[in-house]
N, C-alpha and C. Protein backbone atom coordinates (compact mmCIF):
# COMPACT_ATOMS: atom_id res chain seq x y z
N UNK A 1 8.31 -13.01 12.94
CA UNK A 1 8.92 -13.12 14.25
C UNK A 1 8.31 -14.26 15.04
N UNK A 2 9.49 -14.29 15.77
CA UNK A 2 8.87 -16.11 16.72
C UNK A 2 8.13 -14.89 18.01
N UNK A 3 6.74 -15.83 17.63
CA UNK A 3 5.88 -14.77 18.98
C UNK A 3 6.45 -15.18 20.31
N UNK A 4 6.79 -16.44 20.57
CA UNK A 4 7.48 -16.76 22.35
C UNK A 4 8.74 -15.54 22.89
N UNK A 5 8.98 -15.68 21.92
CA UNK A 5 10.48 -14.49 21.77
C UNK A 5 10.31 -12.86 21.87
N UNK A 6 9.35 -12.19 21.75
CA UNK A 6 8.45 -11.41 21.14
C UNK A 6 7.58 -10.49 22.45
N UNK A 7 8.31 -10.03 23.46
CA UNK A 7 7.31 -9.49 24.47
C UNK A 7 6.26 -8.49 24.12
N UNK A 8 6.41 -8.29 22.86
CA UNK A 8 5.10 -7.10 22.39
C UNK A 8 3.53 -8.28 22.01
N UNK A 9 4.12 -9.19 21.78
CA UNK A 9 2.99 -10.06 21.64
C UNK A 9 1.91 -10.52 22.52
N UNK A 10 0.67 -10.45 22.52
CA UNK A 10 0.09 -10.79 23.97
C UNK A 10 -1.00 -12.30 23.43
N UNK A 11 -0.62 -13.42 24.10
CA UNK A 11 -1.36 -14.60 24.26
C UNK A 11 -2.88 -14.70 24.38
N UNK A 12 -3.26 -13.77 24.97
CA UNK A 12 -4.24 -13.51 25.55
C UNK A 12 -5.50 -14.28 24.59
N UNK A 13 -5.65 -13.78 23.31
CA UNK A 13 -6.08 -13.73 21.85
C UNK A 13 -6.00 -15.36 21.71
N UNK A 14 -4.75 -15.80 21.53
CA UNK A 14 -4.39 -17.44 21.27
C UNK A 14 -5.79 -18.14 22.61
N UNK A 15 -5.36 -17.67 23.81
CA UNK A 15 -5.82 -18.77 24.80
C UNK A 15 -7.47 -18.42 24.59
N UNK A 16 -8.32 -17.18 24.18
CA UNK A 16 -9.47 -17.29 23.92
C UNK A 16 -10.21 -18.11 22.83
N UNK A 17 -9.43 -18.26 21.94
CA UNK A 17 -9.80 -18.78 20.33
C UNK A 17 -8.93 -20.37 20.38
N UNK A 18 -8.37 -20.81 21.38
CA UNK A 18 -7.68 -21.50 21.32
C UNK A 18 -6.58 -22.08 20.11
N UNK A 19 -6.35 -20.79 19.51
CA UNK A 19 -5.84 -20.50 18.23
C UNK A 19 -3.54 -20.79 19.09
N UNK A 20 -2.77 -21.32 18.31
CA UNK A 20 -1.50 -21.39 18.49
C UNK A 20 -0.52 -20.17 17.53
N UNK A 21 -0.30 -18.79 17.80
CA UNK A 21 0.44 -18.24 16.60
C UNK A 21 1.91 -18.48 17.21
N UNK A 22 2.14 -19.16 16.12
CA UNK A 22 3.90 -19.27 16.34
C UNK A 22 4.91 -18.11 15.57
N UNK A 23 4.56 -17.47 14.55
CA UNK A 23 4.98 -16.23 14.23
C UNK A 23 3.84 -15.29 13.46
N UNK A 24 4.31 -14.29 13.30
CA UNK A 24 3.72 -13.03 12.94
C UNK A 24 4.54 -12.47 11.91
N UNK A 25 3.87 -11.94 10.98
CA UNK A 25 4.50 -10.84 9.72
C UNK A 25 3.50 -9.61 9.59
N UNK A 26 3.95 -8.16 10.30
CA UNK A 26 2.62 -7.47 10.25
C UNK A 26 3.78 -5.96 9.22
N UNK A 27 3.30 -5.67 8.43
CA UNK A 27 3.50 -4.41 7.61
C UNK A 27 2.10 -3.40 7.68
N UNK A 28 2.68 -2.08 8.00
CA UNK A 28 1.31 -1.31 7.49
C UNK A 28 0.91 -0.63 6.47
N UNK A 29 -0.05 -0.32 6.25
CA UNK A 29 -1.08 0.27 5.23
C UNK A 29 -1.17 1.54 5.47
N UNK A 30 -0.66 2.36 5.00
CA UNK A 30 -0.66 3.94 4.87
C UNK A 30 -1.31 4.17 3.41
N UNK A 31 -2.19 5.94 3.41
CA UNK A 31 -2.72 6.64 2.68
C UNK A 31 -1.35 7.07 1.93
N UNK A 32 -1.96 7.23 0.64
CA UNK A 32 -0.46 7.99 0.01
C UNK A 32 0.29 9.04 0.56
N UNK A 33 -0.05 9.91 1.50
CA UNK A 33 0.14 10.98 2.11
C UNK A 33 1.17 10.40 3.15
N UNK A 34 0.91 8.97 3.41
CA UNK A 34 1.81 8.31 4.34
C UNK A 34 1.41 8.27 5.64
N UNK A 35 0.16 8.28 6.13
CA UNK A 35 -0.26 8.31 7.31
C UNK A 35 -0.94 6.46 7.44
N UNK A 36 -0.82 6.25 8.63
CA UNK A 36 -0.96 4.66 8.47
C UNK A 36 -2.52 4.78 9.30
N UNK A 37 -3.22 3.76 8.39
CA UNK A 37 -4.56 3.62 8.04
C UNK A 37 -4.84 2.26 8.45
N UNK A 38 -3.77 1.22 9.10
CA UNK A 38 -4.23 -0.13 9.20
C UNK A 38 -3.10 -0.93 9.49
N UNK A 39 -3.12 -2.13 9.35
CA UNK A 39 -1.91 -3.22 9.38
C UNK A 39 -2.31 -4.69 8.94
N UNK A 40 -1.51 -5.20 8.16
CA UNK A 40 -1.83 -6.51 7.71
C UNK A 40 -0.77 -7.41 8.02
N UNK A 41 -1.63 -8.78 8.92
CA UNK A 41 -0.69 -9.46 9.15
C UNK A 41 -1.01 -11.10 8.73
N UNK A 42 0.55 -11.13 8.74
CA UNK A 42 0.36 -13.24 8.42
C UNK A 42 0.53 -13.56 9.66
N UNK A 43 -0.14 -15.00 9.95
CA UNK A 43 0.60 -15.36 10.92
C UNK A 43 0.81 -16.97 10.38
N UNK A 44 1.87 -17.50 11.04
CA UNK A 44 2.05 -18.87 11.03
C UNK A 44 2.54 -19.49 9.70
N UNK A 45 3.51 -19.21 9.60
CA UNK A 45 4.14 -19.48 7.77
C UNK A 45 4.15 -21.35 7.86
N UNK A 46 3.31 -21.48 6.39
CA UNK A 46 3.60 -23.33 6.27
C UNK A 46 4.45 -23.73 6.59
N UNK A 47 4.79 -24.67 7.33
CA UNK A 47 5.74 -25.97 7.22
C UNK A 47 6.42 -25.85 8.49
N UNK A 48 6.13 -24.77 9.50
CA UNK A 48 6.84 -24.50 10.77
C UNK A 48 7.60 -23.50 10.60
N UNK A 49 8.24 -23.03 9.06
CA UNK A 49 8.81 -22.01 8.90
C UNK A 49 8.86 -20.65 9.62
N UNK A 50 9.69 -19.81 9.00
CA UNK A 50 9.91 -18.33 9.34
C UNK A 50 9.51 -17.28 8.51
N UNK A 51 8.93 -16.20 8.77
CA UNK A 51 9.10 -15.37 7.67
C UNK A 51 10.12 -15.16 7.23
N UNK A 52 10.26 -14.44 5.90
CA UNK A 52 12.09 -14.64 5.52
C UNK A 52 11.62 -12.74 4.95
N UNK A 53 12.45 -12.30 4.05
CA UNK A 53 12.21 -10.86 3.48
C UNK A 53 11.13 -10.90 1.95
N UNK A 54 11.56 -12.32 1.78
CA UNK A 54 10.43 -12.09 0.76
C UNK A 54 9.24 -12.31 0.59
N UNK A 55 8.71 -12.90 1.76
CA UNK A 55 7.52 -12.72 2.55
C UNK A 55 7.28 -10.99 2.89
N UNK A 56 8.16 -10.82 3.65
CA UNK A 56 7.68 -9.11 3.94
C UNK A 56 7.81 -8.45 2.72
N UNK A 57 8.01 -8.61 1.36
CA UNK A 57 8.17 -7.91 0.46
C UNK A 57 6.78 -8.04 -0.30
N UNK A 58 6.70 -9.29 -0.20
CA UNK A 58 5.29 -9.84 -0.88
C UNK A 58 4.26 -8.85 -0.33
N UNK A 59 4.24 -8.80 1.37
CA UNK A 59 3.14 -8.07 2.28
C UNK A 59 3.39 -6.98 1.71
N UNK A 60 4.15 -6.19 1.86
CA UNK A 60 4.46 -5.06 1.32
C UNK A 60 3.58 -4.72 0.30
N UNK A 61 3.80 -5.31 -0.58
CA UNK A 61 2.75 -5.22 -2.21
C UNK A 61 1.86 -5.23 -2.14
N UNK A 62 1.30 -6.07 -1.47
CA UNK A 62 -0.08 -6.01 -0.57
C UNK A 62 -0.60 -5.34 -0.31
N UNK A 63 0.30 -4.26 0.71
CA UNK A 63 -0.41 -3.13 2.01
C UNK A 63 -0.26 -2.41 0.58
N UNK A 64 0.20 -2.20 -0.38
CA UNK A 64 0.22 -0.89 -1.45
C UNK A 64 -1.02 -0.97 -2.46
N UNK A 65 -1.28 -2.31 -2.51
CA UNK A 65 -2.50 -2.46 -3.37
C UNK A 65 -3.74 -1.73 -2.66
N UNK A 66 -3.64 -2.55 -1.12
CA UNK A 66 -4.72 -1.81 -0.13
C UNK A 66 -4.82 -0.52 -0.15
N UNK A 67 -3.67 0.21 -0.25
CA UNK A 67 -3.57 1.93 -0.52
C UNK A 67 -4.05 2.53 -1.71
N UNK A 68 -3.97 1.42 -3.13
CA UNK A 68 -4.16 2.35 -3.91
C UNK A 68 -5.70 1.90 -3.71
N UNK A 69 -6.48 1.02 -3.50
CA UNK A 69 -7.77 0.56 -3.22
C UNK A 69 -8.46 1.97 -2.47
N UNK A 70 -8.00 1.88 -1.60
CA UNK A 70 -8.28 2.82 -0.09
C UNK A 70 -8.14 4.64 -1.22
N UNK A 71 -7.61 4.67 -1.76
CA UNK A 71 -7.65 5.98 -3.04
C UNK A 71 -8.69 6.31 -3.85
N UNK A 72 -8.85 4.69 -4.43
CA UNK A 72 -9.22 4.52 -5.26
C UNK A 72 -11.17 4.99 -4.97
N UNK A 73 -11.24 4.51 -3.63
CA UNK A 73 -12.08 4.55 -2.77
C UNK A 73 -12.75 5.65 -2.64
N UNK A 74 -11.69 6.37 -2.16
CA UNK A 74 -11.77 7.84 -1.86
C UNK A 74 -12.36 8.92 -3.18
N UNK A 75 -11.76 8.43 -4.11
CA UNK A 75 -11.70 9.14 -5.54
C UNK A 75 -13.23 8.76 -5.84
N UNK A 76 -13.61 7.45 -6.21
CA UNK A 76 -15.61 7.39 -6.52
C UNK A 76 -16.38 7.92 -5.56
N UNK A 77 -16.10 7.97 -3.94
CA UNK A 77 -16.61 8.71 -3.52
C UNK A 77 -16.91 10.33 -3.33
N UNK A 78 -15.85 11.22 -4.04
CA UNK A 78 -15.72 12.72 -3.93
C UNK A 78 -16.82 12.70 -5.28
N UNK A 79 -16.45 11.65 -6.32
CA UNK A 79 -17.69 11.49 -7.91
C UNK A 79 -19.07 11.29 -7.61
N UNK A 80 -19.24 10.43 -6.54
CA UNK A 80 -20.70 10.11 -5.65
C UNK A 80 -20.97 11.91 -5.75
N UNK A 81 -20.00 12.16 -4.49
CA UNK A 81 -20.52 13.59 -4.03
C UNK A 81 -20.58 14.60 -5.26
N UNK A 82 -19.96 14.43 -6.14
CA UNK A 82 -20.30 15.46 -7.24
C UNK A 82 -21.37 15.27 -7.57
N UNK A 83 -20.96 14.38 -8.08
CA UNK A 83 -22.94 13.94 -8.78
C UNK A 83 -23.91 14.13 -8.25
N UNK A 84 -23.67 13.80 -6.72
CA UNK A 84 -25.38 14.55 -6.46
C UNK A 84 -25.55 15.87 -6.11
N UNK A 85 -24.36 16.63 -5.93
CA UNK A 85 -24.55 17.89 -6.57
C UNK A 85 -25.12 18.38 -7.27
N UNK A 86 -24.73 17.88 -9.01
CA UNK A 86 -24.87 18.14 -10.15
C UNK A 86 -26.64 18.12 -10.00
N UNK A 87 -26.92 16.75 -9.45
CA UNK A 87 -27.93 16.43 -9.91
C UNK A 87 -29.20 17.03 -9.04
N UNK A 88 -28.91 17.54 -8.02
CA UNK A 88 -29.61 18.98 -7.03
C UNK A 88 -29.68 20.30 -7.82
N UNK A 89 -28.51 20.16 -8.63
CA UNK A 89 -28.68 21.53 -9.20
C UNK A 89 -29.50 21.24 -10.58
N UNK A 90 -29.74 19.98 -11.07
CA UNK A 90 -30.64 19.65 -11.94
C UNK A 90 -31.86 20.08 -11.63
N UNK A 91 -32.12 19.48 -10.28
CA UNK A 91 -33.70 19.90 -9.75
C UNK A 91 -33.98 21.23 -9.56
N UNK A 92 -33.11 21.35 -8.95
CA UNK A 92 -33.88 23.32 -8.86
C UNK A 92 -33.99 23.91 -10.39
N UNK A 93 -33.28 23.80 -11.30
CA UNK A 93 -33.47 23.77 -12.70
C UNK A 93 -34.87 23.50 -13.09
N UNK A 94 -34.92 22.45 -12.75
CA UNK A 94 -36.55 22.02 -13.42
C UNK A 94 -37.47 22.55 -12.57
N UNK A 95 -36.83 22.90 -11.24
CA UNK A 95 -38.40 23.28 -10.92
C UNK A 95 -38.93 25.10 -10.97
N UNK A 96 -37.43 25.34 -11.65
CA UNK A 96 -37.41 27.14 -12.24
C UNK A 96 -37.74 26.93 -13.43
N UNK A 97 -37.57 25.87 -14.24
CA UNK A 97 -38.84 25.69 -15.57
C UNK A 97 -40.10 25.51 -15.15
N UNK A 98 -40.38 25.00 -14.57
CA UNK A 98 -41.51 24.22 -14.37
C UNK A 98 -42.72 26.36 -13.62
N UNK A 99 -41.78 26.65 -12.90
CA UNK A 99 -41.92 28.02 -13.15
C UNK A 99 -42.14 28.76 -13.40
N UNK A 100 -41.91 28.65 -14.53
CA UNK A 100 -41.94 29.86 -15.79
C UNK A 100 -42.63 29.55 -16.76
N UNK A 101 -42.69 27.72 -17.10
CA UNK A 101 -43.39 27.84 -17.95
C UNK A 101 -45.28 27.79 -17.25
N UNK A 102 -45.71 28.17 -16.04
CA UNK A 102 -46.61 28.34 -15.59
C UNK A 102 -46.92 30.08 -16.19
N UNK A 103 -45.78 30.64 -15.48
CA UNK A 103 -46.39 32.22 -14.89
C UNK A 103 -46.08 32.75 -16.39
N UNK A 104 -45.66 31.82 -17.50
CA UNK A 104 -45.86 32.36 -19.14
C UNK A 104 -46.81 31.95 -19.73
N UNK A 105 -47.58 30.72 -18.66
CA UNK A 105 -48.92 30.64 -19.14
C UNK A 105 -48.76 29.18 -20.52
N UNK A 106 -47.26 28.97 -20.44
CA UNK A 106 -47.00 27.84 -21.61
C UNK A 106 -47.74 26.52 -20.67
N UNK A 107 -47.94 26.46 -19.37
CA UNK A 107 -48.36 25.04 -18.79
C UNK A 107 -49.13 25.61 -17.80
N UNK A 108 -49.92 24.74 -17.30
CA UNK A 108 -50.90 24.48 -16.25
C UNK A 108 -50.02 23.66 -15.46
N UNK A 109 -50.12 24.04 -13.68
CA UNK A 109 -49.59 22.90 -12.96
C UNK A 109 -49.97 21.72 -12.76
N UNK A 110 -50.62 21.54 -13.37
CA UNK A 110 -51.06 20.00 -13.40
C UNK A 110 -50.96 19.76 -14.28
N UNK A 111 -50.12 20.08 -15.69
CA UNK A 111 -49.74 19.67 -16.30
C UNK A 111 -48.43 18.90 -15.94
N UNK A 112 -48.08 19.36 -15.27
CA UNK A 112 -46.47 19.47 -15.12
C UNK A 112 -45.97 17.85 -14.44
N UNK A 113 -44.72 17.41 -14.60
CA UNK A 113 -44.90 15.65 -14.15
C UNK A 113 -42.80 16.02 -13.92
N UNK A 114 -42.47 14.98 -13.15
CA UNK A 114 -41.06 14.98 -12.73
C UNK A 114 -40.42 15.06 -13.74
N UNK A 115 -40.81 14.36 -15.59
CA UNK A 115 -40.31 14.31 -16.56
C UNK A 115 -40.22 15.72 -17.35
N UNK A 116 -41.10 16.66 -16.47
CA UNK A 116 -41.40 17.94 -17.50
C UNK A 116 -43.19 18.17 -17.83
N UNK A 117 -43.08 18.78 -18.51
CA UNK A 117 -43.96 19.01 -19.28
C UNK A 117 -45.05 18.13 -20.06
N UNK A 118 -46.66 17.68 -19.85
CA UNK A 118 -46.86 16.39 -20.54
C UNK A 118 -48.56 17.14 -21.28
């Protein structure tokens, strides 16, 4: 869109940065669920041009990559959180060996080392 034309547009931005946007292409970025998470925009297409649709189609592909990213995101992080689950429940493990093999008399606590048994 031609920003002069455009009363949602505010100058304000241009006259601080002394930046000129002559158009804008903004599509958003929604979670798969479809809730919008962001917006990506072009501004100022080469040559004085316009955006046309296959510009917004291009963006489009874009904001979907960002989504599956933004998933993708989401998904190693719930694996983060497993894992250190897992790996809490490792410790109390060792330290209910570490335990037993005292009060069975198999180790001395000062035997005992983060690796186990030495």
């Amino acid at each position: 869109r031609d920003t002069s034309a455009d009363s949602r547009f505010d100058s304000q931005i241009d006259r601080e940065t002394n930046f000129s946007t002559r158009n804008v292409l903004a599509v958003p970025v929604r979670q798969v669920e479809g809730r919008v998470i962001g917006v990506i925009e072009a501004l100022n297409k080469q040559n004085g041009a316009s955006f046309d649709a296959v510009d917004e189609q291009l963006l489009c592909a874009v904001a979907g990559v960002v989504t599956e990213m933004d998933s993708f995101g989401e998904l190693v992080q719930e694996m983060i959180r497993e894992d250190e689950e897992v790996h809490a429940g490792d410790e109390q493990m060792e330290d209910m060996r570490d335990q037993l093999l005292v009060e069975y008399g198999e180790a001395e606590p000062d035997q005992l080392t983060d690796e186990g048994f030495s």
